[in-house]
N, C-alpha and C. Protein backbone atom coordinates (compact mmCIF):
# COMPACT_ATOMS: atom_id res chain seq x y z
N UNK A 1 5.45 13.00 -9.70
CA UNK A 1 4.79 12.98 -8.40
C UNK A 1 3.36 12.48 -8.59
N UNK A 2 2.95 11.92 -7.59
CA UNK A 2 1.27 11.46 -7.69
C UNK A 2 1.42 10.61 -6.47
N UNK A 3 0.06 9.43 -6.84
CA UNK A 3 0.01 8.20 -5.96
C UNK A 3 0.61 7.09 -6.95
N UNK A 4 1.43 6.10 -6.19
CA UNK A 4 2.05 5.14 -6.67
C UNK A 4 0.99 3.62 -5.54
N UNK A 5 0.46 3.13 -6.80
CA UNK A 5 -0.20 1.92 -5.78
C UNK A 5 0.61 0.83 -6.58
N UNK A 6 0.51 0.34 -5.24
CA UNK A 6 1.23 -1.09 -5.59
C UNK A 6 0.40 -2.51 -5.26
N UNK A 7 -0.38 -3.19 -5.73
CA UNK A 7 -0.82 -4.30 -5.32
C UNK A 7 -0.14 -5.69 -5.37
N UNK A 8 0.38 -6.31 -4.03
CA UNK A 8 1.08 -7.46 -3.98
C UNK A 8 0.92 -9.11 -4.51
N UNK A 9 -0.90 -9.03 -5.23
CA UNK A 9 -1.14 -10.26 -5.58
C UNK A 9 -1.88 -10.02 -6.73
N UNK A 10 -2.28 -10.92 -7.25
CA UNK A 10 -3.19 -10.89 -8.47
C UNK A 10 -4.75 -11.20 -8.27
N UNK A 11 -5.13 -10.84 -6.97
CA UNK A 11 -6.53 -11.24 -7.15
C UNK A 11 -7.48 -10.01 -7.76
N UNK A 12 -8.79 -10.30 -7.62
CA UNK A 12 -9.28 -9.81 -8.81
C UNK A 12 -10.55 -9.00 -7.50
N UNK A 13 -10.12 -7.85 -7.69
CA UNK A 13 -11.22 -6.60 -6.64
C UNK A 13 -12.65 -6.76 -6.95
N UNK A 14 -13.29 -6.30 -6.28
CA UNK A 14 -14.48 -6.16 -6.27
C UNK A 14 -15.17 -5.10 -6.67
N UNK A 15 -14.17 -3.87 -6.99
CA UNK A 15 -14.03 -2.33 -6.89
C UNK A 15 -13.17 -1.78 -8.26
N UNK A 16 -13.44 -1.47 -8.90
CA UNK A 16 -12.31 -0.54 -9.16
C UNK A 16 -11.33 0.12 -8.44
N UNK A 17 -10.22 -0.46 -7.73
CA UNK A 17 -9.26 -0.52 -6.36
C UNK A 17 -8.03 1.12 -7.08
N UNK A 18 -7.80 1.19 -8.40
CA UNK A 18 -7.35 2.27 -8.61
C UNK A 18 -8.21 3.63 -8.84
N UNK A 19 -9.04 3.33 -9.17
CA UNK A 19 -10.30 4.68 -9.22
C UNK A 19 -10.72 4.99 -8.23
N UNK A 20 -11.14 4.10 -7.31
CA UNK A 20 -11.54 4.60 -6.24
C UNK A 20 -10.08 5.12 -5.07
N UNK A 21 -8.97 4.77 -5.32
CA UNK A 21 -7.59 5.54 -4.68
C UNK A 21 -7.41 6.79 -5.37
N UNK A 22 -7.73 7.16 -6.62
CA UNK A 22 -7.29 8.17 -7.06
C UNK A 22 -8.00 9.18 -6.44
N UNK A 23 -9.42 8.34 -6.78
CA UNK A 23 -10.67 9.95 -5.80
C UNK A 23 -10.26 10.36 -4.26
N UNK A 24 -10.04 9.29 -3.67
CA UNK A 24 -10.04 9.51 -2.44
C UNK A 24 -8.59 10.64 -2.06
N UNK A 25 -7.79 10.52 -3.07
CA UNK A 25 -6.34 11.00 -3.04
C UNK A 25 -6.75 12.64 -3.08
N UNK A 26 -7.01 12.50 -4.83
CA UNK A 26 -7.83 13.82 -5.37
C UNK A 26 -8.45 15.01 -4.18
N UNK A 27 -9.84 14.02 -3.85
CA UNK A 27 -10.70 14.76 -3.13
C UNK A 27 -9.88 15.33 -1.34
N UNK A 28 -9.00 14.34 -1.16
CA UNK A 28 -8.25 14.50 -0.01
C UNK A 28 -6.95 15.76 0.09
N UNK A 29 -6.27 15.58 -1.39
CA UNK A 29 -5.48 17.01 -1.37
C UNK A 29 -5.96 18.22 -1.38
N UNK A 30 -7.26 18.05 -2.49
CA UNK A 30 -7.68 19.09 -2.63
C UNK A 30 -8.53 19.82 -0.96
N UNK A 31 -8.87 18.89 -0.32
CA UNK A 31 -9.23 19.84 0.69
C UNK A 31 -8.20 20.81 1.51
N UNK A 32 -6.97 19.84 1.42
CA UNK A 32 -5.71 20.53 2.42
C UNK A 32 -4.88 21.97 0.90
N UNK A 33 -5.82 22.24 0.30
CA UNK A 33 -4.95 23.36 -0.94
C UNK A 33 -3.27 22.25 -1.67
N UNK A 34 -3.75 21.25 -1.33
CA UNK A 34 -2.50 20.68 -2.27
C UNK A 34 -2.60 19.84 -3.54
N UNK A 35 -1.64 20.01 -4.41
CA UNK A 35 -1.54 19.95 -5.67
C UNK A 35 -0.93 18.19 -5.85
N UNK A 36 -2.24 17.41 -6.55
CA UNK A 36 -1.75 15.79 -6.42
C UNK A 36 -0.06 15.73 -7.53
N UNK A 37 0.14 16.91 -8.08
CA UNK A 37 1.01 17.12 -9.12
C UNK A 37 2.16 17.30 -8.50
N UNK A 38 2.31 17.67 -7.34
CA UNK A 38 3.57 17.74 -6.42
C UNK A 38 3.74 16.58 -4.84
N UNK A 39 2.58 16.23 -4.80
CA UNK A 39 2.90 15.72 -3.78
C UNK A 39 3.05 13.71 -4.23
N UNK A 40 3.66 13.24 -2.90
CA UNK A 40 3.65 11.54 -3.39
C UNK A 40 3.89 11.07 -2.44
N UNK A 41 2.66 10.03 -2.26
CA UNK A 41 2.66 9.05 -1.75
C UNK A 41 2.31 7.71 -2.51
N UNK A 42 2.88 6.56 -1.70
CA UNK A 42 2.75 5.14 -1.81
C UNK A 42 1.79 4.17 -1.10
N UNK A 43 0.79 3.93 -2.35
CA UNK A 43 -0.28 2.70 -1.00
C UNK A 43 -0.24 1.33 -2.07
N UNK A 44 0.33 1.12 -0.82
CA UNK A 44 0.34 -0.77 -1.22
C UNK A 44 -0.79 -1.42 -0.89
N UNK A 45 -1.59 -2.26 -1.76
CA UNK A 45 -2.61 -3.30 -1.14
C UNK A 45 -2.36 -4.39 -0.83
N UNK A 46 -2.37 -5.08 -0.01
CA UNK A 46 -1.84 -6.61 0.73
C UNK A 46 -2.62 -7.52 1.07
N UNK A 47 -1.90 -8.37 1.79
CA UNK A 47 -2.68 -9.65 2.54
C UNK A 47 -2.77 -9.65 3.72
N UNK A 48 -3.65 -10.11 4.60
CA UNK A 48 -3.85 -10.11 5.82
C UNK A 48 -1.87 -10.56 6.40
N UNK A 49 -1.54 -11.40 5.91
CA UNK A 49 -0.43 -12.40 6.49
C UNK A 49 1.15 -11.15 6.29
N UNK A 50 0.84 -10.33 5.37
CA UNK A 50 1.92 -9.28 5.07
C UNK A 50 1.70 -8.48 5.94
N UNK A 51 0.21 -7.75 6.40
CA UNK A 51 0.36 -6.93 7.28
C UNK A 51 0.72 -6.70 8.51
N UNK A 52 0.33 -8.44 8.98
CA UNK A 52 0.86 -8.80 9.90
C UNK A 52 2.15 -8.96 10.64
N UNK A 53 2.92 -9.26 9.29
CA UNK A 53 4.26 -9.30 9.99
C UNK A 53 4.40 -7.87 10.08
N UNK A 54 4.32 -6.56 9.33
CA UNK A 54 4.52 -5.49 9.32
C UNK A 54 3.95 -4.92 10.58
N UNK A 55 2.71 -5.15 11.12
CA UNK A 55 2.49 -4.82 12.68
C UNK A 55 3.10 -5.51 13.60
N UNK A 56 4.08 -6.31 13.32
CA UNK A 56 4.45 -6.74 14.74
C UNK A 56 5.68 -6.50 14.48
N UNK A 57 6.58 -6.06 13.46
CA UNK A 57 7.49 -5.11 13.41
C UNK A 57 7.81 -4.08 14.21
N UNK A 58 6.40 -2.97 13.20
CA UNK A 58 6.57 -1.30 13.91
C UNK A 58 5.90 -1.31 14.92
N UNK A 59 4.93 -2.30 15.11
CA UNK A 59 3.79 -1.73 16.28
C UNK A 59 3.62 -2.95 17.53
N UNK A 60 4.68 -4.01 17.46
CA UNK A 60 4.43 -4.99 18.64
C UNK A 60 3.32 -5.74 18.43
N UNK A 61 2.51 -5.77 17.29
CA UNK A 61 1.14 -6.32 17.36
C UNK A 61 1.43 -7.49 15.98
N UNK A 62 0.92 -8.64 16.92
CA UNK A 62 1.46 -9.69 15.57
C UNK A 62 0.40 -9.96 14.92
N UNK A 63 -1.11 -9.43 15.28
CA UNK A 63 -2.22 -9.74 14.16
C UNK A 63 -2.27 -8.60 13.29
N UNK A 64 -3.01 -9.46 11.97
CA UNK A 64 -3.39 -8.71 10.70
C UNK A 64 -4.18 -7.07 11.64
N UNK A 65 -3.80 -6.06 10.75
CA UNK A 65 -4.97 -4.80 10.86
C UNK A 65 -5.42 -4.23 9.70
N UNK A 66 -6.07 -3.35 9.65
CA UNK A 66 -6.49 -2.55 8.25
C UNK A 66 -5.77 -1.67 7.50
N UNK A 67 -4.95 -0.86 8.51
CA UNK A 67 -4.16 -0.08 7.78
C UNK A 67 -2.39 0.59 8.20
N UNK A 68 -1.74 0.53 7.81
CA UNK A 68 -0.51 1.11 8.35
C UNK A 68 -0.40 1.79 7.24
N UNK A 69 0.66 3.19 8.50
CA UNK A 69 0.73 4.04 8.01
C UNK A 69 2.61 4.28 7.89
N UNK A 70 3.46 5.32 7.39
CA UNK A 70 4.85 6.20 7.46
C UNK A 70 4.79 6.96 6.98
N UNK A 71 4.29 7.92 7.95
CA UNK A 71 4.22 9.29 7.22
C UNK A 71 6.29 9.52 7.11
N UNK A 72 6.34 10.50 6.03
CA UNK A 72 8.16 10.81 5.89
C UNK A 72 8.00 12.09 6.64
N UNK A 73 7.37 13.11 7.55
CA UNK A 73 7.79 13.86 8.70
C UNK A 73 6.39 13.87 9.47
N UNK A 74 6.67 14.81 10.28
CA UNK A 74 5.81 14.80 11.49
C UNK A 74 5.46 15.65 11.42
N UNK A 75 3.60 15.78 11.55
CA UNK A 75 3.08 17.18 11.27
C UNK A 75 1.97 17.04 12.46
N UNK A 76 1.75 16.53 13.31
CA UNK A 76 0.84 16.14 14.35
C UNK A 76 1.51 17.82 15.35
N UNK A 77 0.22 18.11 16.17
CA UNK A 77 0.76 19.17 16.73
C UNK A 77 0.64 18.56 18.06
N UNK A 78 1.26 19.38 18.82
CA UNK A 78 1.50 19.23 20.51
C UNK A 78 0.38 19.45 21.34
N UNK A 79 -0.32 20.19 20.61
CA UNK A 79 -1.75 20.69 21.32
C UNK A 79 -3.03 19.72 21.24
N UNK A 80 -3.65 18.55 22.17
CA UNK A 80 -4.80 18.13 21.98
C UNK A 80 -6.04 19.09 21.42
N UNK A 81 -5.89 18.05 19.77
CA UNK A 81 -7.59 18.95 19.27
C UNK A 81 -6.99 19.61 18.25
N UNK A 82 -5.38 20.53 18.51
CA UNK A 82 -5.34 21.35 17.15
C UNK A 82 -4.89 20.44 16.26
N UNK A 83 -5.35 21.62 15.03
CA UNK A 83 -4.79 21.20 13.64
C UNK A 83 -3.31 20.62 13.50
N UNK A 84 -3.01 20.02 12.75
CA UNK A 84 -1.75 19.29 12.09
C UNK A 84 -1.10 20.89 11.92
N UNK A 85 0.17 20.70 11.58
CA UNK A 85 1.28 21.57 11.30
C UNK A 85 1.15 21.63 9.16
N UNK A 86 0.48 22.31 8.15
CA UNK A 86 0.25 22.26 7.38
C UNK A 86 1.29 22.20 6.54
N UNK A 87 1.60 20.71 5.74
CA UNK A 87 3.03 20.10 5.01
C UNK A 87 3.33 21.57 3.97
N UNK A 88 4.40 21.44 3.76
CA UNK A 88 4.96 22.40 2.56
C UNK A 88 6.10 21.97 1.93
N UNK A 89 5.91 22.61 0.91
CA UNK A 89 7.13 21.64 -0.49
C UNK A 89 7.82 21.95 -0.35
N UNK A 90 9.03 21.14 -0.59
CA UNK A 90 10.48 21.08 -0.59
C UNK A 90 10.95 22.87 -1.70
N UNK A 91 11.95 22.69 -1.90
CA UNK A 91 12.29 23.65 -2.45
C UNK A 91 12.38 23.36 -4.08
N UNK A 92 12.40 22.17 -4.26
CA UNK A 92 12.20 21.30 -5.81
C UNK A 92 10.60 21.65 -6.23
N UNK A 93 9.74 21.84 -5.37
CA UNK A 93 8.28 21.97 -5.34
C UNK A 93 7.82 20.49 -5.54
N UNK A 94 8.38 20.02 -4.52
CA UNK A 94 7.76 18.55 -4.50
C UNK A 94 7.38 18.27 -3.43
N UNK A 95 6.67 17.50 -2.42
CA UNK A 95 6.90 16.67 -1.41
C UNK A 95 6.07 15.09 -1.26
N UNK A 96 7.03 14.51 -0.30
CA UNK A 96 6.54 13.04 -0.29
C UNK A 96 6.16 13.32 1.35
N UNK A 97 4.51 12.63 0.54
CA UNK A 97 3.98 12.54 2.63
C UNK A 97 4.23 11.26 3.01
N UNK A 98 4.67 10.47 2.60
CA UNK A 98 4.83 8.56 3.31
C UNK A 98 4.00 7.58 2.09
N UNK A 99 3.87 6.44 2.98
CA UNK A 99 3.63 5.18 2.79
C UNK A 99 2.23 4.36 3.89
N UNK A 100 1.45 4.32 2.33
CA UNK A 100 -0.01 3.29 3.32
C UNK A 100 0.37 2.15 2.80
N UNK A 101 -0.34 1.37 4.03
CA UNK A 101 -0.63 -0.45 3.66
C UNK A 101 -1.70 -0.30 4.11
N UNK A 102 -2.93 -0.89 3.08
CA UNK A 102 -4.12 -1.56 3.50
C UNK A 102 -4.15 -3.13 3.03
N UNK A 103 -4.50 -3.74 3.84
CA UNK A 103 -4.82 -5.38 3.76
C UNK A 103 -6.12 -5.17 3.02
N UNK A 104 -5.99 -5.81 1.88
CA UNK A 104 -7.50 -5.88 1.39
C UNK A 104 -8.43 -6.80 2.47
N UNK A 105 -7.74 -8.02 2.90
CA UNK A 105 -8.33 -9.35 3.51
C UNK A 105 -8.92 -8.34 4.78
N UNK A 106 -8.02 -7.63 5.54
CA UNK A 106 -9.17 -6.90 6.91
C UNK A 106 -9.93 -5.67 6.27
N UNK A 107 -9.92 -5.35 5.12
CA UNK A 107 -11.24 -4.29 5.00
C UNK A 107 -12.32 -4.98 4.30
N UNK A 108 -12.21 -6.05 3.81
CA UNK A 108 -13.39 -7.08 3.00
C UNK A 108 -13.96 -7.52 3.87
N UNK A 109 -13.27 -8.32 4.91
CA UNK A 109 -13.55 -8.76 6.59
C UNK A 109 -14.88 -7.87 6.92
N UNK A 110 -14.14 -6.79 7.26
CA UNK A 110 -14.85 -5.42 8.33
C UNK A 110 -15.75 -4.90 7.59
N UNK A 111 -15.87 -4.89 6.22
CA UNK A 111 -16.85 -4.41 5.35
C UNK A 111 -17.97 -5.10 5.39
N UNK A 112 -18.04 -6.07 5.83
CA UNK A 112 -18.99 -7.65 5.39
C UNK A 112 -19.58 -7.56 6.95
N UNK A 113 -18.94 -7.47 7.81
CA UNK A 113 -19.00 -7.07 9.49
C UNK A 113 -20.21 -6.18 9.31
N UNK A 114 -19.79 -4.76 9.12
CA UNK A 114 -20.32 -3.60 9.23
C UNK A 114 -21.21 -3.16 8.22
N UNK A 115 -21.89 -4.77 7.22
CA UNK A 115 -22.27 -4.11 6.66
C UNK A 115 -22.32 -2.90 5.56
N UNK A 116 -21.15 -3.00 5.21
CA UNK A 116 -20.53 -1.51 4.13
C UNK A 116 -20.02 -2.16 2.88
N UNK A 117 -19.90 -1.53 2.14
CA UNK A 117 -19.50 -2.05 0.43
C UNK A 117 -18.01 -1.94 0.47
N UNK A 118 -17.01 -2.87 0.39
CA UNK A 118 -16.32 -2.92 0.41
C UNK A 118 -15.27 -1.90 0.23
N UNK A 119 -15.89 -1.10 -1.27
CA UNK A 119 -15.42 0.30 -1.75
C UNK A 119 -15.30 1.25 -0.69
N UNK A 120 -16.42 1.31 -0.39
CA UNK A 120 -16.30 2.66 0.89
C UNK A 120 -15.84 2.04 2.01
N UNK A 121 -15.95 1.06 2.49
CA UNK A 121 -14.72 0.60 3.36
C UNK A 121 -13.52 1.03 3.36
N UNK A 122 -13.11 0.72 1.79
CA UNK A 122 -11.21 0.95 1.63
C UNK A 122 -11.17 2.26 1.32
N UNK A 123 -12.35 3.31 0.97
CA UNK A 123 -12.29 4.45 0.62
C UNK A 123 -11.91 5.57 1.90
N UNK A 124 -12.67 4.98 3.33
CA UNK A 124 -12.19 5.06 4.29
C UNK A 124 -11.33 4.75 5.08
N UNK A 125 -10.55 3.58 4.79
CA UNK A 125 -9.22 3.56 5.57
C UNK A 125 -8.21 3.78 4.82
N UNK A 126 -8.35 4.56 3.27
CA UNK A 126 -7.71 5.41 2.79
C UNK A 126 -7.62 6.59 3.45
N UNK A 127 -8.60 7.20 3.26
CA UNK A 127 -8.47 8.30 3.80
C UNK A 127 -8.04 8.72 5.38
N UNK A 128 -8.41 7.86 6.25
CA UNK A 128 -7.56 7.69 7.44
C UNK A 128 -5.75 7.43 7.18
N UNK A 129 -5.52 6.63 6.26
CA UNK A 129 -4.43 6.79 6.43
C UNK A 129 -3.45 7.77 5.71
N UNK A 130 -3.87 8.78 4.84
CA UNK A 130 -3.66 9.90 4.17
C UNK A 130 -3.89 10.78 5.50
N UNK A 131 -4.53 11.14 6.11
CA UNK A 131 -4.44 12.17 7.33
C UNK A 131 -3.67 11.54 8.51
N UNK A 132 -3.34 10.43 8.76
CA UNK A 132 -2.17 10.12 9.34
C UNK A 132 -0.62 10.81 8.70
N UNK A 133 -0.93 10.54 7.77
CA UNK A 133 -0.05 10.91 6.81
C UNK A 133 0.15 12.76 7.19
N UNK A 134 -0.54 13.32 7.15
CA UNK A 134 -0.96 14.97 7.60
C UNK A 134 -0.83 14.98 8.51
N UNK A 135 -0.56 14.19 9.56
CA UNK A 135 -0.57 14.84 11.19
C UNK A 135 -2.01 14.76 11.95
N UNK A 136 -2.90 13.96 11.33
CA UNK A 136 -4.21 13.70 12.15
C UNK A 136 -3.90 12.45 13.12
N UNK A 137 -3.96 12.18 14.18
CA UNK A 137 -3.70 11.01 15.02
C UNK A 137 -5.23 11.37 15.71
N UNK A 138 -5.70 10.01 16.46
CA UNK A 138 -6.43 9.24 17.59
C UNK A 138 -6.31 9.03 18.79
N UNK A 139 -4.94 9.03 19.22
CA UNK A 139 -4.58 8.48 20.43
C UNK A 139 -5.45 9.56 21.57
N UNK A 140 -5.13 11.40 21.34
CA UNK A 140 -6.08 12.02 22.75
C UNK A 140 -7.21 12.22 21.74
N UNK A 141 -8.14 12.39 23.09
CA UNK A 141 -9.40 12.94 22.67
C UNK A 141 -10.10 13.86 21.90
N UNK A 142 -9.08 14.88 22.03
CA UNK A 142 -9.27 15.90 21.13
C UNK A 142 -8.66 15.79 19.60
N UNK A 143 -7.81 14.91 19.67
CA UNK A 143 -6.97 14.69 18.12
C UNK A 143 -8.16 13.94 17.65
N UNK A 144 -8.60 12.55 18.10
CA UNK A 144 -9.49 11.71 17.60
C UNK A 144 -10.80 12.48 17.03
N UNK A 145 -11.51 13.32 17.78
CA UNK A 145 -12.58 14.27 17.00
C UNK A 145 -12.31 14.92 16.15
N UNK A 146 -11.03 15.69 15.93
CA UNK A 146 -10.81 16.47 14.69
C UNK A 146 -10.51 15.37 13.31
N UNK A 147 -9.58 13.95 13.98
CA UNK A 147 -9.70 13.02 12.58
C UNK A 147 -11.41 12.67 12.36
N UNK A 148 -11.83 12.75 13.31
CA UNK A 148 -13.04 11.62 12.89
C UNK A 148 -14.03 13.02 11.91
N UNK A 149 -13.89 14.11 12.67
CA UNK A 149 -14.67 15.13 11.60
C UNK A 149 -14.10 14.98 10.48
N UNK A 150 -13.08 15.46 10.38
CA UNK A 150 -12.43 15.51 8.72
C UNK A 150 -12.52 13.92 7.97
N UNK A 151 -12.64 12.95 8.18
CA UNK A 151 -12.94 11.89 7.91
C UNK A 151 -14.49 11.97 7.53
N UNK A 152 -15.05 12.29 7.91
CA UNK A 152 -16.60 12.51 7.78
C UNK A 152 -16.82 13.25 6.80
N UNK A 153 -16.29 14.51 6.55
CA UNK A 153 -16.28 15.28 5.81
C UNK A 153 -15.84 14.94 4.44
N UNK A 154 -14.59 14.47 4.64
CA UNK A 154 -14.15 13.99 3.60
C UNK A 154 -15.03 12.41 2.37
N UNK A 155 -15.24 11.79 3.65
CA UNK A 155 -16.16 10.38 2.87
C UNK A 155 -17.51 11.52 2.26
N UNK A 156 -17.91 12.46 2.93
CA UNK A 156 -19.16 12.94 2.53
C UNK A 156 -19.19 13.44 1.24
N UNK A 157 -17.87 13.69 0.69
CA UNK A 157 -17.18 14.59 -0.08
C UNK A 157 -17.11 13.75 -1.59
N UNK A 158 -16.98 12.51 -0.77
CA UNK A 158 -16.93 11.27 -1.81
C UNK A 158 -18.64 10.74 -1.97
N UNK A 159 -19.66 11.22 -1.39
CA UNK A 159 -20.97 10.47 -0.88
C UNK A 159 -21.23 9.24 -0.57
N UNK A 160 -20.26 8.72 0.56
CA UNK A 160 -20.10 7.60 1.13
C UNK A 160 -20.62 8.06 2.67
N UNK A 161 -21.42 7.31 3.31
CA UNK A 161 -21.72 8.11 4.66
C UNK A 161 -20.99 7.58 5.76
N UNK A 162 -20.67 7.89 6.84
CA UNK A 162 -19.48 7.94 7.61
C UNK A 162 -19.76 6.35 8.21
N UNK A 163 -19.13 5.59 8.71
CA UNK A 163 -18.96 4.26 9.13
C UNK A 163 -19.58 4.23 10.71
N UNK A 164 -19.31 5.09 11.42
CA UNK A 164 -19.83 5.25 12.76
C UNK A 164 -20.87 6.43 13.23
N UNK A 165 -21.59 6.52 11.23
CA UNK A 165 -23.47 6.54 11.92
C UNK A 165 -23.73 8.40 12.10
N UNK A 166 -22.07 8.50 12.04
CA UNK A 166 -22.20 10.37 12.10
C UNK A 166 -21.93 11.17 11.29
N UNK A 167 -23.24 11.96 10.91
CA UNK A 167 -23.68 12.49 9.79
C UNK A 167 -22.85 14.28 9.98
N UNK A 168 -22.36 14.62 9.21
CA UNK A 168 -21.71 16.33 9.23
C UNK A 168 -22.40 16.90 8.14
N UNK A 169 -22.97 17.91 9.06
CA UNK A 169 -23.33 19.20 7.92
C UNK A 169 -22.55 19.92 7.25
């Protein structure tokens, strides 16, 4: 069990692209009490042109994005604002939370945009897509503040400061 990354090309990062996945993994289980020794997920790094077809697959959207997500169950709760439904291991003492895709080409993009180091760019739409993965969604209002705190928290965790300027004590 662990993280399984998979990178689809041979170009050459800017980052240490596996060190900086492991922390973000690390620092991300460990906040939810889980053990990187039982749990597994898969993040693939891609091309703008792969992700693309992959969003207009699952999501109707035929341009490149930053990140897709499959989580393997559903832990999002019914209640705008509450917490996720907290994953638990199989009876093997294992579990698999899903599958990320990040396009390197749209977080180098958006990094260069916004001004941000590429690293903490992908360090952050890691970690967005690991709490997708948990049952954090955006879509209501109240879900979107609890991702965007724990996102905050979490980059802070890494000492990367949050992308949209908001600082958590």
């Amino acid at each position: 069990m662990a993280l399984d990354i998979i990178t689809e090309d041979d170009r050459r990062y800017t980052f240490d692209i596996v060190r900086a996945a492991e922390s973000v993994y690390d620092v991300t289980l460990l906040r939810f009490d889980l053990n990187s020794h039982d749990v597994e997920t898969t993040l693939a790094i891609c091309d703008d042109a792969r992700i693309a077809g992959l969003n207009a697959r699952f999501r109707g959207k035929s341009e490149p994005t930053n990140v897709l997500c499959w989580p393997t169950v559903s832990l999002g709760s019914d209640v705008d604002g509450a917490l996720p439904v907290a994953p638990r291991l199989d009876p093997f003492g294992a579990m698999c939370l899903g599958d990320i895709m990040i396009s390197y080409d749209t977080c180098d993009r958006e990094a260069q945009d916004a001004r941000f180091t590429v690293r903490d760019h992908f360090c952050h739409l890691m970690i967005h897509g690991l709490l997708h993965l948990l049952g954090y969604d955006h879509v209501r209002c109240g879900d979107a503040s609890l991702m965007v705190e724990t996102e905050t928290q979490l980059l802070g965790r890494l000492g990367i400061r949050h992308p949209y300027g908001i600082e958590m004590q």
